[in-house]
Protein backbone atom coordinates (compact mmCIF):
# COMPACT_ATOMS: atom_id res chain seq x y z
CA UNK A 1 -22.01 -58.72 0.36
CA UNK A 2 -19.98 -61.02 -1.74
CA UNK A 3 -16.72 -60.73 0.69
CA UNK A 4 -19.47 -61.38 3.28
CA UNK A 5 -20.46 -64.24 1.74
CA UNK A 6 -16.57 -66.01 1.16
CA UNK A 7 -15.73 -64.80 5.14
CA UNK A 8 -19.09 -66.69 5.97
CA UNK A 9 -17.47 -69.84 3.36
CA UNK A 10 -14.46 -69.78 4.92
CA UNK A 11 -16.26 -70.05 8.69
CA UNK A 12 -18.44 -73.33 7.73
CA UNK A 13 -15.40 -74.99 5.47
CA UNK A 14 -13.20 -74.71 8.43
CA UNK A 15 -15.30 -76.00 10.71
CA UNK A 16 -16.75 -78.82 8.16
CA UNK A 17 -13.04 -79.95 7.18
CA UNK A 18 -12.06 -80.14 11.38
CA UNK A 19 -15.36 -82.01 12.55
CA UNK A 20 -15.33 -84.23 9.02
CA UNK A 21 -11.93 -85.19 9.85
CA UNK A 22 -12.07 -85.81 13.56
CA UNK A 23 -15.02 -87.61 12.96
CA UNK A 24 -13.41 -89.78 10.20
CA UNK A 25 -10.44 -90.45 12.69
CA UNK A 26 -11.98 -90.75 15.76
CA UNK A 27 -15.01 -93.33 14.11
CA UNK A 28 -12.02 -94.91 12.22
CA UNK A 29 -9.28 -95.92 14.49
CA UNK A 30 -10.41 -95.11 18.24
CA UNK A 31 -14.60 -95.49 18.53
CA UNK A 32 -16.74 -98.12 17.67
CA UNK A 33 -20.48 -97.67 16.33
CA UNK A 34 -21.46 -98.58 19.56
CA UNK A 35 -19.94 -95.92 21.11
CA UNK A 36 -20.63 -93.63 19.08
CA UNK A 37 -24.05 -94.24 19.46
CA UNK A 38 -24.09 -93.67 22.79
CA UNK A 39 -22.92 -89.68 22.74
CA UNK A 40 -25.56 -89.51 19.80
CA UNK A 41 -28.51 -90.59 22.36
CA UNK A 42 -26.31 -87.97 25.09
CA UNK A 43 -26.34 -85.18 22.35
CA UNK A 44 -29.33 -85.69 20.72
CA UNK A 45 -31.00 -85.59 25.12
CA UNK A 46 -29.18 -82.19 25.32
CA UNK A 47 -29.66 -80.67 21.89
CA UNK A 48 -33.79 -80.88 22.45
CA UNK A 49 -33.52 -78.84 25.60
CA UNK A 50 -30.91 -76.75 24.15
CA UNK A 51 -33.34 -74.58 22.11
CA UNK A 52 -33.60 -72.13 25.14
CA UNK A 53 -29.61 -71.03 24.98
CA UNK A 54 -30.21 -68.92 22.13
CA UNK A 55 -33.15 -67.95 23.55
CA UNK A 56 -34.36 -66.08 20.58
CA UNK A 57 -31.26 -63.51 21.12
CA UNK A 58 -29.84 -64.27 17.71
CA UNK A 59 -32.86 -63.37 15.74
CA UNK A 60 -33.95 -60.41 18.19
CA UNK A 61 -30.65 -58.44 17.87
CA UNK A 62 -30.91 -59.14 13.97
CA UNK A 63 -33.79 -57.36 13.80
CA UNK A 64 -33.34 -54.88 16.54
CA UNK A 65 -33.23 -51.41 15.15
CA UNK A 66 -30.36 -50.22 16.66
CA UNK A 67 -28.99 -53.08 18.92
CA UNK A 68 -27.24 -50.44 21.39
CA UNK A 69 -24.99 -51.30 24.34
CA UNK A 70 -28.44 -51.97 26.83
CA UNK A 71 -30.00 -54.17 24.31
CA UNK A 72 -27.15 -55.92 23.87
CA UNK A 73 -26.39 -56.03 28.30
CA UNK A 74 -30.11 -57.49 28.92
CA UNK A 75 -29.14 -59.82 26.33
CA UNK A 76 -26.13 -61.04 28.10
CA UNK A 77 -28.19 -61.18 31.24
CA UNK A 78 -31.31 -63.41 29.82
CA UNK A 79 -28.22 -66.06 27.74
CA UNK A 80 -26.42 -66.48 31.13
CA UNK A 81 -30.05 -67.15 32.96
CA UNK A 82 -31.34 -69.64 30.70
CA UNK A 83 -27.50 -71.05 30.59
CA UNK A 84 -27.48 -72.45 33.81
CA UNK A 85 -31.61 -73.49 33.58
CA UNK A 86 -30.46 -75.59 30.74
CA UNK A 87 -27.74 -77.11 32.41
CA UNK A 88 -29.70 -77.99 35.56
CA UNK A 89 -32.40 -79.47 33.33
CA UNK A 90 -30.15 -81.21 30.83
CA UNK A 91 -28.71 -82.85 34.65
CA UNK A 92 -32.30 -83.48 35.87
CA UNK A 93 -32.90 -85.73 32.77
CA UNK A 94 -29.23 -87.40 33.06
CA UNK A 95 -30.34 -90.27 35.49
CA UNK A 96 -34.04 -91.09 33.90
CA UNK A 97 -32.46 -91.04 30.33
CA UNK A 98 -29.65 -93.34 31.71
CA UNK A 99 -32.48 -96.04 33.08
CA UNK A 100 -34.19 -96.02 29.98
CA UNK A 101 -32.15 -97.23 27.93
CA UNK A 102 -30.17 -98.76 29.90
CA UNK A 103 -27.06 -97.44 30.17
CA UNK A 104 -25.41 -95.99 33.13
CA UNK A 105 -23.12 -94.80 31.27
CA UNK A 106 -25.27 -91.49 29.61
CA UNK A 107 -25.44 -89.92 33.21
CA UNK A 108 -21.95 -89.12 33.18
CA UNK A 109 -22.04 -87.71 29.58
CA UNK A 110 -25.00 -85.57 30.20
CA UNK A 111 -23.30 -84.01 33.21
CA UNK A 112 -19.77 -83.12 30.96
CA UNK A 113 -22.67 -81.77 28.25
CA UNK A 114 -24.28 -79.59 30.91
CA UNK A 115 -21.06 -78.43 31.99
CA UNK A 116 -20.14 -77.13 27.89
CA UNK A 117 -23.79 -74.96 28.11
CA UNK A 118 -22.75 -72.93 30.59
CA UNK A 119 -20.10 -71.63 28.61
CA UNK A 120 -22.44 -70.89 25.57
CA UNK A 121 -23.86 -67.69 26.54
CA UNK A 122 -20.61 -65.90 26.64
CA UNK A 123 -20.25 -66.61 22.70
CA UNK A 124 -24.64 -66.24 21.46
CA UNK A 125 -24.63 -62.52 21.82
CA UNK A 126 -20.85 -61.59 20.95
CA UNK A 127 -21.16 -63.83 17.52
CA UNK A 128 -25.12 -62.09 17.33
CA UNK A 129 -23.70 -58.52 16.66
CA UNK A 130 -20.79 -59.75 14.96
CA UNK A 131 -23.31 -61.38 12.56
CA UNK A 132 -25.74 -58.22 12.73
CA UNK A 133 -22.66 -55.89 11.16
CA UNK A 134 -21.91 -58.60 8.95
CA UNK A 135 -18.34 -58.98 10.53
CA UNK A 136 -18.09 -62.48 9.43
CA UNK A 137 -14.70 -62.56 9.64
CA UNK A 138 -14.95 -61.93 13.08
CA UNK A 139 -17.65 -65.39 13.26
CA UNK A 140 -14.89 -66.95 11.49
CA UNK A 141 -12.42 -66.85 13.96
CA UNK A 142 -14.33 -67.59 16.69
CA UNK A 143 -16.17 -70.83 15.46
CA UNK A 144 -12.62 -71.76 13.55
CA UNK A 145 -10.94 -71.99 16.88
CA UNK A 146 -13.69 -73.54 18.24
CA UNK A 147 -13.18 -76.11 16.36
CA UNK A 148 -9.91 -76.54 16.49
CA UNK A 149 -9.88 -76.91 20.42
CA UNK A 150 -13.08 -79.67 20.03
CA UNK A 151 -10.94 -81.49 17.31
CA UNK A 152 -7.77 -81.70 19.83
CA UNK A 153 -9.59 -82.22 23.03
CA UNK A 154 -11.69 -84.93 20.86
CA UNK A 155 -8.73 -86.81 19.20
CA UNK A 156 -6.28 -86.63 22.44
CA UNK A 157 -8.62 -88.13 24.89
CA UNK A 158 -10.30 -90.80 22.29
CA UNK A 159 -6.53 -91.97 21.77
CA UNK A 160 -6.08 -92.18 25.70
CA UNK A 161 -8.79 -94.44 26.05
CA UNK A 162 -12.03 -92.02 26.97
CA UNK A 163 -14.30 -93.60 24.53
CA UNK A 164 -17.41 -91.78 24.20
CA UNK A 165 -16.40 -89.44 26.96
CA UNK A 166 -13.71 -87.90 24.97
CA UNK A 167 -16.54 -86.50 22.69
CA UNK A 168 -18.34 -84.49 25.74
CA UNK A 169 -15.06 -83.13 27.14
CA UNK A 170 -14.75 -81.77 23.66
CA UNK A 171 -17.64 -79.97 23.82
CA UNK A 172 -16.14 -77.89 26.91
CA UNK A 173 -12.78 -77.50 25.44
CA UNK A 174 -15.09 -75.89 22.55
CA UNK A 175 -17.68 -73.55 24.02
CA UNK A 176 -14.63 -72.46 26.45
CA UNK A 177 -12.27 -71.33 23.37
CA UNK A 178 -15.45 -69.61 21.87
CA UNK A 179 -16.20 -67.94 24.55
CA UNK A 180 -12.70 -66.20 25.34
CA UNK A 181 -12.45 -65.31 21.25
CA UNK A 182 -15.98 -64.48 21.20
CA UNK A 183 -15.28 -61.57 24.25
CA UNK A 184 -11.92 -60.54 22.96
CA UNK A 185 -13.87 -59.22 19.04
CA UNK A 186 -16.88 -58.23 21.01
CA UNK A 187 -17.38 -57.89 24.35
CA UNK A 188 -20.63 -57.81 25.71
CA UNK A 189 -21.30 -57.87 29.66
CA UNK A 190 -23.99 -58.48 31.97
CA UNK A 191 -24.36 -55.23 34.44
CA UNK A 192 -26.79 -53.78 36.93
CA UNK A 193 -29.72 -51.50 35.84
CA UNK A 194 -31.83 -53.61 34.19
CA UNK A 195 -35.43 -52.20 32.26
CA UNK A 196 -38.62 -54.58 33.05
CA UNK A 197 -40.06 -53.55 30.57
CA UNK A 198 -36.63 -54.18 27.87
CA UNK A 199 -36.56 -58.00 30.02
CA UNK A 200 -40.22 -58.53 28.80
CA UNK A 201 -39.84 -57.77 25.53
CA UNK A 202 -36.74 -59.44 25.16
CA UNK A 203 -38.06 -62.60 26.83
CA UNK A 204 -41.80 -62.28 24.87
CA UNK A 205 -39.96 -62.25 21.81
CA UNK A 206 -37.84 -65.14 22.79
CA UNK A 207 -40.47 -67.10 23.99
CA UNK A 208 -42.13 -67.58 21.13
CA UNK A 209 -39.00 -68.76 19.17
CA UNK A 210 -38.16 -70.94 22.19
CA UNK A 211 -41.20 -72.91 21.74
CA UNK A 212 -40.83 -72.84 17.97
CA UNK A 213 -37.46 -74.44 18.64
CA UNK A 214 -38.47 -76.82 20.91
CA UNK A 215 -41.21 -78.32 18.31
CA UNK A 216 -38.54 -78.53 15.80
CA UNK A 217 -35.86 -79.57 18.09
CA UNK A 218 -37.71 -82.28 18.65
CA UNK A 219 -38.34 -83.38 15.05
CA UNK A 220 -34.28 -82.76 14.31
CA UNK A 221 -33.21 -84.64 17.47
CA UNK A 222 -35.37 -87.42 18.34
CA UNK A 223 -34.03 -89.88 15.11
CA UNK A 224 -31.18 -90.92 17.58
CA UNK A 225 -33.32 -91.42 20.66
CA UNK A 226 -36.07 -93.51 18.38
CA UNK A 227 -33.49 -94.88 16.97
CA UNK A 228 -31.51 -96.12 19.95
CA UNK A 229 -34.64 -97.31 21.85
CA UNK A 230 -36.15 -98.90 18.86
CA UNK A 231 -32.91 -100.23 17.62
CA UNK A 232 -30.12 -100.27 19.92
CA UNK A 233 -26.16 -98.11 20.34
CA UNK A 234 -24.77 -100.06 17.53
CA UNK A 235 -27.81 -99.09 14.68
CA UNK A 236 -27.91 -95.67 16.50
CA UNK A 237 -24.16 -95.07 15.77
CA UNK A 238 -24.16 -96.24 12.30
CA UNK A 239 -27.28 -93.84 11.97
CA UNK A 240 -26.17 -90.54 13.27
CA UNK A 241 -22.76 -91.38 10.90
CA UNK A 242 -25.14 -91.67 7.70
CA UNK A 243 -27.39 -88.68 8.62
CA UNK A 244 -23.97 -86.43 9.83
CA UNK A 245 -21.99 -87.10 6.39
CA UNK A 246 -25.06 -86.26 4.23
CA UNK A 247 -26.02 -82.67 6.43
CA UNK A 248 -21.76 -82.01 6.57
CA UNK A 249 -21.87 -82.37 2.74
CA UNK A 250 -25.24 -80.16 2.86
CA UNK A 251 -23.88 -77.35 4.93
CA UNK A 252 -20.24 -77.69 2.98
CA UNK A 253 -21.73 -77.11 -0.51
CA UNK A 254 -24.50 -74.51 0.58
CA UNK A 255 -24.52 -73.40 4.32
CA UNK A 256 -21.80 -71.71 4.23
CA UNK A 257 -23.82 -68.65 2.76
CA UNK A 258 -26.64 -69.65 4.89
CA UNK A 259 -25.39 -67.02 7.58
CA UNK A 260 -25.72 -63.85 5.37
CA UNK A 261 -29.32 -64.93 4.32
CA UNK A 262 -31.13 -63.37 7.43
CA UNK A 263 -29.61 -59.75 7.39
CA UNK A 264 -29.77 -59.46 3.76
CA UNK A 265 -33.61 -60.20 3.48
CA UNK A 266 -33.68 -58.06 6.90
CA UNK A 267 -32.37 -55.49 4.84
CA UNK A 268 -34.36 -56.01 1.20
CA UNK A 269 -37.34 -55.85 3.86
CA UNK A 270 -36.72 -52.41 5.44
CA UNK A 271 -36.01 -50.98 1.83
CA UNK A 272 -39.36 -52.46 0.97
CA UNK A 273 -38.17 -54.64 -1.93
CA UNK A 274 -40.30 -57.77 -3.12
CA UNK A 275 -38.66 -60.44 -1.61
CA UNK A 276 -40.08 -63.18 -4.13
CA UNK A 277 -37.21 -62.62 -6.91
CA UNK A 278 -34.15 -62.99 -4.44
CA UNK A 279 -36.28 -65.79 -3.05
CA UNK A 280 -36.02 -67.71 -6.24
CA UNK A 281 -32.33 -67.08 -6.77
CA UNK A 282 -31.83 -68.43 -3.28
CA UNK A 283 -34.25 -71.62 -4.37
CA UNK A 284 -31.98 -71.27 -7.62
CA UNK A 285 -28.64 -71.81 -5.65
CA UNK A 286 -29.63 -74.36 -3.45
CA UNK A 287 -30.62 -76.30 -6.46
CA UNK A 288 -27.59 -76.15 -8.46
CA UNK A 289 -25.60 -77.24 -5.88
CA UNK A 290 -27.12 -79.76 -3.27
CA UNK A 291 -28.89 -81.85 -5.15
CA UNK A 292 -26.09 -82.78 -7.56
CA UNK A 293 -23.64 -83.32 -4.59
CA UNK A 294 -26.67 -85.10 -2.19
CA UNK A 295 -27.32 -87.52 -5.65
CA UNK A 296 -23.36 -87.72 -6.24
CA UNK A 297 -23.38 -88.96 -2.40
CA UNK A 298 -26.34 -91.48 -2.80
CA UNK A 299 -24.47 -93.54 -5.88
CA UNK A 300 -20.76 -93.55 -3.87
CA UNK A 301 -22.61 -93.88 -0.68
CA UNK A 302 -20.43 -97.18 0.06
CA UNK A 303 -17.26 -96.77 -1.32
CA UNK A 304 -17.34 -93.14 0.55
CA UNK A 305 -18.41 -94.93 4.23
CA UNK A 306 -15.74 -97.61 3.32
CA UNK A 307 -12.52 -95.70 2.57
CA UNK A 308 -13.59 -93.00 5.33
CA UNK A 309 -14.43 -95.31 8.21
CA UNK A 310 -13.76 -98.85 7.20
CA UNK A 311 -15.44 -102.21 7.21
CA UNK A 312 -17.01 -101.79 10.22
CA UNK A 313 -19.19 -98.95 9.02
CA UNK A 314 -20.36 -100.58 6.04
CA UNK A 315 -23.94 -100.78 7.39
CA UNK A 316 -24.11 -97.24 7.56
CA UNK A 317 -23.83 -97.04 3.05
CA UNK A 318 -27.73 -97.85 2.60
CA UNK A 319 -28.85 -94.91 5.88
CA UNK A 320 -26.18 -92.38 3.92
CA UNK A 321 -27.86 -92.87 0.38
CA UNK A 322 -31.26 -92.50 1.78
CA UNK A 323 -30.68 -89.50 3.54
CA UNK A 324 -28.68 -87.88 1.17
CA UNK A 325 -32.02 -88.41 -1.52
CA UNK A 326 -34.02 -86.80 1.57
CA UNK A 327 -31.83 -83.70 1.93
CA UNK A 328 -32.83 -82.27 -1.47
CA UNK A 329 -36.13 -82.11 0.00
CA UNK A 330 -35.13 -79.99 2.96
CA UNK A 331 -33.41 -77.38 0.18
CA UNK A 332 -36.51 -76.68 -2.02
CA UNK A 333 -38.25 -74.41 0.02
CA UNK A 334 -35.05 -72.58 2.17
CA UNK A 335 -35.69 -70.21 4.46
CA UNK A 336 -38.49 -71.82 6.45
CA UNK A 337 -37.99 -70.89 9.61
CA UNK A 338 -35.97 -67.41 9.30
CA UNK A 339 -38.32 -65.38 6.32
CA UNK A 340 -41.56 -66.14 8.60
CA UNK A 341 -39.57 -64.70 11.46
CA UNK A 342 -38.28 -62.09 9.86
CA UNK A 343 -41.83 -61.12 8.58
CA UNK A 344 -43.51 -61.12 12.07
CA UNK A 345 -45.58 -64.58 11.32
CA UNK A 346 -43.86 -66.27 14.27
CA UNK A 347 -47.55 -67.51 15.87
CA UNK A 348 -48.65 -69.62 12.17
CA UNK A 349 -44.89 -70.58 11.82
CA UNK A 350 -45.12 -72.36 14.69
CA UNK A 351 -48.60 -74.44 14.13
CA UNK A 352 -47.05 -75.29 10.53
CA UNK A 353 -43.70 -76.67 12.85
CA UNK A 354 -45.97 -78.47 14.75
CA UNK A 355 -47.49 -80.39 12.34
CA UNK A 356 -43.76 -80.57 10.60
CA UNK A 357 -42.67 -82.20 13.86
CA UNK A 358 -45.32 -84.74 13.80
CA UNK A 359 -44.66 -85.86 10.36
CA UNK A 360 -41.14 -86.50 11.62
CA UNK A 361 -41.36 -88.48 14.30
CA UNK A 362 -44.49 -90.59 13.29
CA UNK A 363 -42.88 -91.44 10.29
CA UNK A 364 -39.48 -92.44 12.00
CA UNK A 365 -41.50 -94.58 14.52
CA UNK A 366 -42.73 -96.63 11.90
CA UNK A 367 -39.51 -96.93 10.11
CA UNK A 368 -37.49 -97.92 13.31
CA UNK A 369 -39.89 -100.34 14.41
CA UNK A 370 -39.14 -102.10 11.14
CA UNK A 371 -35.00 -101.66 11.05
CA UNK A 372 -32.65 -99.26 10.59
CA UNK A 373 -32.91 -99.27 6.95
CA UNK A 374 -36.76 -98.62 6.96
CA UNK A 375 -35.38 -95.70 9.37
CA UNK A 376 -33.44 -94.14 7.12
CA UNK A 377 -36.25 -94.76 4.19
CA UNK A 378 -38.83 -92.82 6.04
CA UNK A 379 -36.64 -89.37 5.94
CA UNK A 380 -38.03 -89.63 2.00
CA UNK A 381 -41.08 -90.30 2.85
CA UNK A 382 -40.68 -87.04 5.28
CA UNK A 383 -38.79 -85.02 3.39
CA UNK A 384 -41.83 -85.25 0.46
CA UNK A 385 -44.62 -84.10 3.41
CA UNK A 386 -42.14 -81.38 4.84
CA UNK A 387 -42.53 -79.93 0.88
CA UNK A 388 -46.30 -80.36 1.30
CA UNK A 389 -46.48 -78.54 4.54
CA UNK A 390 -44.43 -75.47 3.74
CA UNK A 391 -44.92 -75.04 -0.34
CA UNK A 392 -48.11 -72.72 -0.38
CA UNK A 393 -47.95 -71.12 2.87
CA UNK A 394 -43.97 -69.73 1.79
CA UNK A 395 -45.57 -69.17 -1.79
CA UNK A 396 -47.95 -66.50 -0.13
CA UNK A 397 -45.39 -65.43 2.62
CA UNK A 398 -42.26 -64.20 -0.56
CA UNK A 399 -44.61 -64.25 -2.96
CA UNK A 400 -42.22 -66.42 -5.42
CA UNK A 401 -43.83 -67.30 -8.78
CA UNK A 402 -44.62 -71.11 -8.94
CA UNK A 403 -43.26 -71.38 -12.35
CA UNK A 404 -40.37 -69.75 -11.77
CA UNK A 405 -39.67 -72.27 -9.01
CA UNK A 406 -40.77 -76.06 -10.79
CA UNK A 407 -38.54 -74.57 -13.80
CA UNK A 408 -35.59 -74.39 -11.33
CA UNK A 409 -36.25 -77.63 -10.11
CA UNK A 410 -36.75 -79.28 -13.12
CA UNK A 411 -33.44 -77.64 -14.19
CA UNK A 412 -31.26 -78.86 -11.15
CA UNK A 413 -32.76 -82.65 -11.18
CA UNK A 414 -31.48 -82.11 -14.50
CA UNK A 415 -28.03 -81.01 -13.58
CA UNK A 416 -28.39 -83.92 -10.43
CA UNK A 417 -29.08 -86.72 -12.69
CA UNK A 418 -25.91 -85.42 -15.10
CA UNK A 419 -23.42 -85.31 -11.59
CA UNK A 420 -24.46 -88.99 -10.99
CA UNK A 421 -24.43 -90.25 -14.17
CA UNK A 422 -19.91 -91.16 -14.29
CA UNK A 423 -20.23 -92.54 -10.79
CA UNK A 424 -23.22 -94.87 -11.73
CA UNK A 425 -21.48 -95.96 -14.38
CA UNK A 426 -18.30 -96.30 -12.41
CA UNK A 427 -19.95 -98.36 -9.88
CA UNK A 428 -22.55 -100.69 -11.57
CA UNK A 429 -19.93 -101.15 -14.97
CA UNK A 430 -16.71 -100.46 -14.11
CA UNK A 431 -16.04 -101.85 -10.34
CA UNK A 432 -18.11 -103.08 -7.59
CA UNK A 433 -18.70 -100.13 -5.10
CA UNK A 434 -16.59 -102.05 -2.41
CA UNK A 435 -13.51 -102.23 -4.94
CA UNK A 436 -13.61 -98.70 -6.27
CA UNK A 437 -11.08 -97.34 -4.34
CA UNK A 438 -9.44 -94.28 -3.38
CA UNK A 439 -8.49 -93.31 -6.98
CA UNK A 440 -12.09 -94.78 -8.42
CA UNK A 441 -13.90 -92.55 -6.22
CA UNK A 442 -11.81 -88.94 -6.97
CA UNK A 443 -12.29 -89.98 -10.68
CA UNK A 444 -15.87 -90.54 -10.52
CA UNK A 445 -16.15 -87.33 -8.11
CA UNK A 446 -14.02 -85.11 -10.84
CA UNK A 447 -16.09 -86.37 -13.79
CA UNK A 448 -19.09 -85.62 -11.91
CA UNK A 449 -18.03 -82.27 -10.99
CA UNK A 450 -17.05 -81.77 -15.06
CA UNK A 451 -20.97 -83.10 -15.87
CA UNK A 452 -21.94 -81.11 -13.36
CA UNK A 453 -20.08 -77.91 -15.18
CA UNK A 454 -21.62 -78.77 -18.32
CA UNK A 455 -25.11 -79.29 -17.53
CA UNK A 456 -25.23 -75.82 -15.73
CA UNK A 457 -24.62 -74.44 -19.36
CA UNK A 458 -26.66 -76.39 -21.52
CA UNK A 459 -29.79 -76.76 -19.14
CA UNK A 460 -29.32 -72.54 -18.83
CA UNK A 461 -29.83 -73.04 -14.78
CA UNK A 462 -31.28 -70.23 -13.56
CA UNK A 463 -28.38 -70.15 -10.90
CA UNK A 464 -25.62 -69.86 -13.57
CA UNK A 465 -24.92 -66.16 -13.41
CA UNK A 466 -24.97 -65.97 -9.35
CA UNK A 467 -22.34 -69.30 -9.71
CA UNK A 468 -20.47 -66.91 -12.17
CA UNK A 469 -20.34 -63.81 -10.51
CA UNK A 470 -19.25 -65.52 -7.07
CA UNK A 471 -16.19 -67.83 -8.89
CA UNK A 472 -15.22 -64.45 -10.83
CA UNK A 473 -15.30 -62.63 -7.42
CA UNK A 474 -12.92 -65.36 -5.42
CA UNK A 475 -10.92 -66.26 -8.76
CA UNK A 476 -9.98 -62.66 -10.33
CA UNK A 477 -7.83 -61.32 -7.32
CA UNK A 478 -6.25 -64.65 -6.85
CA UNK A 479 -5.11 -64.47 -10.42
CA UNK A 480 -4.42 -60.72 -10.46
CA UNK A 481 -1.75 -60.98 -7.36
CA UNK A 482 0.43 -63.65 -9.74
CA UNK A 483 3.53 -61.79 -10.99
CA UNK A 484 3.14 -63.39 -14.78
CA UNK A 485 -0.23 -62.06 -14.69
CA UNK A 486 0.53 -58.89 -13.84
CA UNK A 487 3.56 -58.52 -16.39
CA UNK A 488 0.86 -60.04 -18.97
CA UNK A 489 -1.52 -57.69 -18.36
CA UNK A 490 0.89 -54.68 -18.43
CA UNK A 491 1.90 -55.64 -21.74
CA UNK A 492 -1.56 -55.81 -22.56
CA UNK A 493 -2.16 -52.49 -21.89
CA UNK A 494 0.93 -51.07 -23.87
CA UNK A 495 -0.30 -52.98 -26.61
CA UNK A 496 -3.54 -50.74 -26.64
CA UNK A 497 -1.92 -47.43 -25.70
C-alpha cells in the first residue's frame, strides 16, 4: 500500500509541478487577469455540466465485485454516450453564456471545451481499473503525459498570440494524449451484445452520483461565474489565481494519497473492519500537513503572488490568504463524499450536498455583491458551515471518536501556528511582504518547514508515526542503493560477526 501510495505521489506532483508552472508562465509573461478570467467563466460553464462524464463509472467499477471484461464494455459504452451529450449541451449553453456576460468571445471557447470531452471517455474507465488494481503507476503515466501535452499545447499557442484560446486547445491536446496512453495500459472497448438489465444498473447507480455531482458541481464551480457577473473578467481572473494556488498547494501536500483512499476503505469494509480508527489517522494526516502549509500560504500570500506572477497580480494576495484559511476547513472531515458512497448512503449524501451547495453559493452572492475581497472572505464563513453540515452525520457514518478527533485538531493548529510563526516574523519585522524576495521567502519557507518538524515532536501529533513510517519507506532504499552506504554497512556487519 505504501508503494501505492508514492506511485499515487508521484502522479499528483507531476501534474501539480506542470500546471503550477504553466500557470505561473503563462499568467506571468503571456495572459493578463482579464484573460484569464475569461477561460475561468468558459471552464467553470463546462465543469458544472461535466459531472455526467464520469458518470458514476469510477466509483461503480471500484466497488464492483469482480469488474470483468462486460462490466467494464457497458462501461465504455455508457462514458462514450454521455461524452457526446455533454458536449452537445456544453455547445447549447455556448451562445446564452456568451450574451450574458457579454462576451462573444466564450462561444468559441466553449466549442474547443466541448471538443476536449469527447475525448474523455476513452481515459474514465481505462484509469478506473487501473485505479481498482491499484496500478498507480499505470495512472501515473497517463495523467503525467497528460500534462505534459496541456503544458506544451498551453505555453506554444499563449506565446503565438491565442490568448485565452490557447488554454482550451490545451485541453484537447490533453484528453487526446490520455486517451491513447490510457488504451495502450488498458484497453477497454465498446462492443455489441449489450445486457438491459447490466445498462440499468450501471446507469441507476450512476444516476444517483450524477445528480450528487451536479449539486456539488455547482457549489465548486459557480465562484467564477458569480464572480465574473458580479464582478467582472479582471476580479474573476485574479480570483480563480488565488483559489487555484491555495487547492494546488492542497492537493500537492495531501492529494496525492487521496487516490488510494477509496479502495483501501473498500477493502477495510469487505473485511469488516471498524472504519472509525483509520478514519482518524486519515483526519490525523490531513492535519499535520495542510493546515501548516494552507497557514504558511496565508502569511507569504503576497510575496508568493508577487515573485510568481508579478505586479499585476498583486490584487490576487488578500483572495489567496483567505482561501488558503478556508481550505483547512475542507480537510477536517475528509472523505465526504467517497465513505457515504462507499457505504451505500448515496440518497442522505445527497440532501446533506444540497444543503452544502446552498451554503456555498448564498454565501458567495453576498460576498461578491460587496467586492472581490468580501468574495474571497465568505469561503471562511463557508468553510465553518460545511464543518457544521457534515461533523455528526460522518461521526455516525465511521463511527470516529469525537475526542480523538478535537485532540488532533487541537494538535495540528498547534503545529499550524508553529509553521507560520518565522514567516510572520519575517514579514511584519524583518521586511515588508513586497520586499521579501526570492531568498526571504525560501528562508522563511525552510524555517517553517524546521518549526514545522519540531512541533510534530513536541505536540506528540497523532500523525507522527504514519509521517515516520512513509519518510522511512521513500528514504531507506534511496540511502541503501549509495555505494558508501553499502560499504558502511558491510563493515558493520563484520564488525558484529
Amino acid at each position: 500500500m505504501k508503494t501505492a501510495a508514492l506511485w499515487a505521489a508521484a502522479s499528483q506532483y507531476s501534474q501539480f509541478a506542470l500546471q503550477f508552472v504553466t500557470s505561473v508562465l503563462v499568467s506571468r509573461f503571456f495572459l493578463k487577469p482579464e484573460e484569464i478570467g475569461l477561460f475561468s467563466v468558459a471552464l467553470a460553464t463546462a465543469m458544472i455540466l461535466s459531472v455526467i462524464q464520469d458518470f458514476g463509472l469510477t466509483r461503480y467499477l471500484g466497488r464492483h465485485p469482480t469488474a470483468d471484461e462486460e462490466t467494464v464494455r457497458h462501461c465504455t459504452v455508457i462514458a462514450i454516450t454521455f461524452s457526446v451529450l455533454l458536449a452537445a449541451l456544453i455547445l447549447a449553453c455556448a451562445w446564452p453564456v456568451a450574451r450574458f456576460y457579454g462576451e462573444p468571445r466564450l462561444f468559441a471557447i466553449l466549442g474547443l471545451i466541448a471538443a476536449s470531452y469527447l475525448l474523455n471517455p476513452w481515459s474514465v474507465v481505462p484509469v478506473a481499473m487501473l485505479s481498482r488494481r491499484l496500478d498507480f503507476r499505470g495512472t501515473f503515466l497517463v495523467n503525467a503525459l497528460g500534462a505534459a501535452s496541456n503544458s506544451i499545447c498551453a505555453l506554444s499557442l499563449a506565446a503565438l498570440g491565442y490568448s485565452a484560446e490557447s488554454l482550451a486547445w490545451a485541453m484537447i491536446a490533453q484528453s487526446a494524449v490520455r486517451a491513447v496512453v490510457a488504451q495502450a495500459l488498458r484497453p477497454a472497448r465498446p462492443g455489441l451484445g449489450l445486457k438491459r438489465a447490466q445498462l440499468r444498473e450501471i446507469i441507476s447507480f450512476g444516476s444517483g452520483s450524477a445528480l450528487l455531482y451536479l449539486s456539488g458541481g455547482i457549489g465548486m464551480r459557480t465562484p467564477d461565474l458569480i464572480v465574473g457577473r458580479l464582478q467582472g473578467m479582471t476580479a474573476t481572473g485574479l480570483f480563480s489565481r488565488g483559489v487555484a494556488l491555495a487547492s494546488q498547494l492542497h492537493y500537492l501536500v495531501a492529494g496525492a494519497v487521496g487516490s488510494i483512499y477509496y479502495p483501501t476503505f473498500a477493502r477495510l469494509r469487505d473485511e469488516g473492519k471498524d472504519l472509525g480508527p483509520y478514519y482518524e489517522r486519515v483526519v490525523a494526516a490531513h492535519g499535520a500537513i495542510v493546515w501548516p502549509a494552507m497557514a504558511l500560504l496565508a502569511v507569504l500570500s503576497k510575496p508568493v503572488i508577487l515573485l510568481l506572477y508579478g505586479p499585476g497580480w498583486a490584487g490576487a494576495a488578500p483572495l489567496l490568504a483567505y482561501v488558503a484559511i478556508a481550505e483547512c476547513c475542507f480537510v477536517a472531515l475528509p472523505l465526504h463524499m467517497d465513505l457515504p458512497i462507499l457505504l451505500g448512503h448515496l440518497r442522505r449524501l445527497f440532501w446533506f450536498n444540497l444543503a452544502d451547495t446552498a451554503l456555498s453559493v448564498g454565501t458567495l452572492i453576498a460576498g461578491a455583491a460587496i467586492g472581490v475581497d468580501a468574495a474571497a472572505a465568505s469561503r471562511i464563513v463557508y468553510g465553518l458551515g460545511w464543518i457544521c453540515i457534515y461533523a455528526g452525520w460522518m461521526h455516525r457514518l465511521v463511527g470516529f471518536r469525537w475526542p480523538a478527533l478535537l485532540r488532533t485538531y487541537a494538535s495540528s493548529a498547534g503545529v499550524a501556528l508553529a509553521s507560520a510563526l518565522p514567516a510572520f516574523w519575517a514579514v511584519t519585522f524583518w521586511r515588508r511582504p513586497d520586499t521579501l524576495g526570492l531568498g526571504g521567502l525560501v528562508a522563511s519557507a525552510a524555517l517553517g518547514g524546521l518549526a514545522w518538524v519540531l512541533a510534530i515532536t513536541v505536540l506528540r501529533h497523532p500523525a507522527r508515526n504514519d509521517l515516520a513510517g512513509m519518510a522511512r519507506h521513500l528514504v531507506v532504499p534511496l540511502l541503501s542503493r549509495m555505494p558508501a552506504l553499502r560499504r558502511w554497512q558491510n563493515v558493520a556487519k563484520s564488525a558484529d560477526s
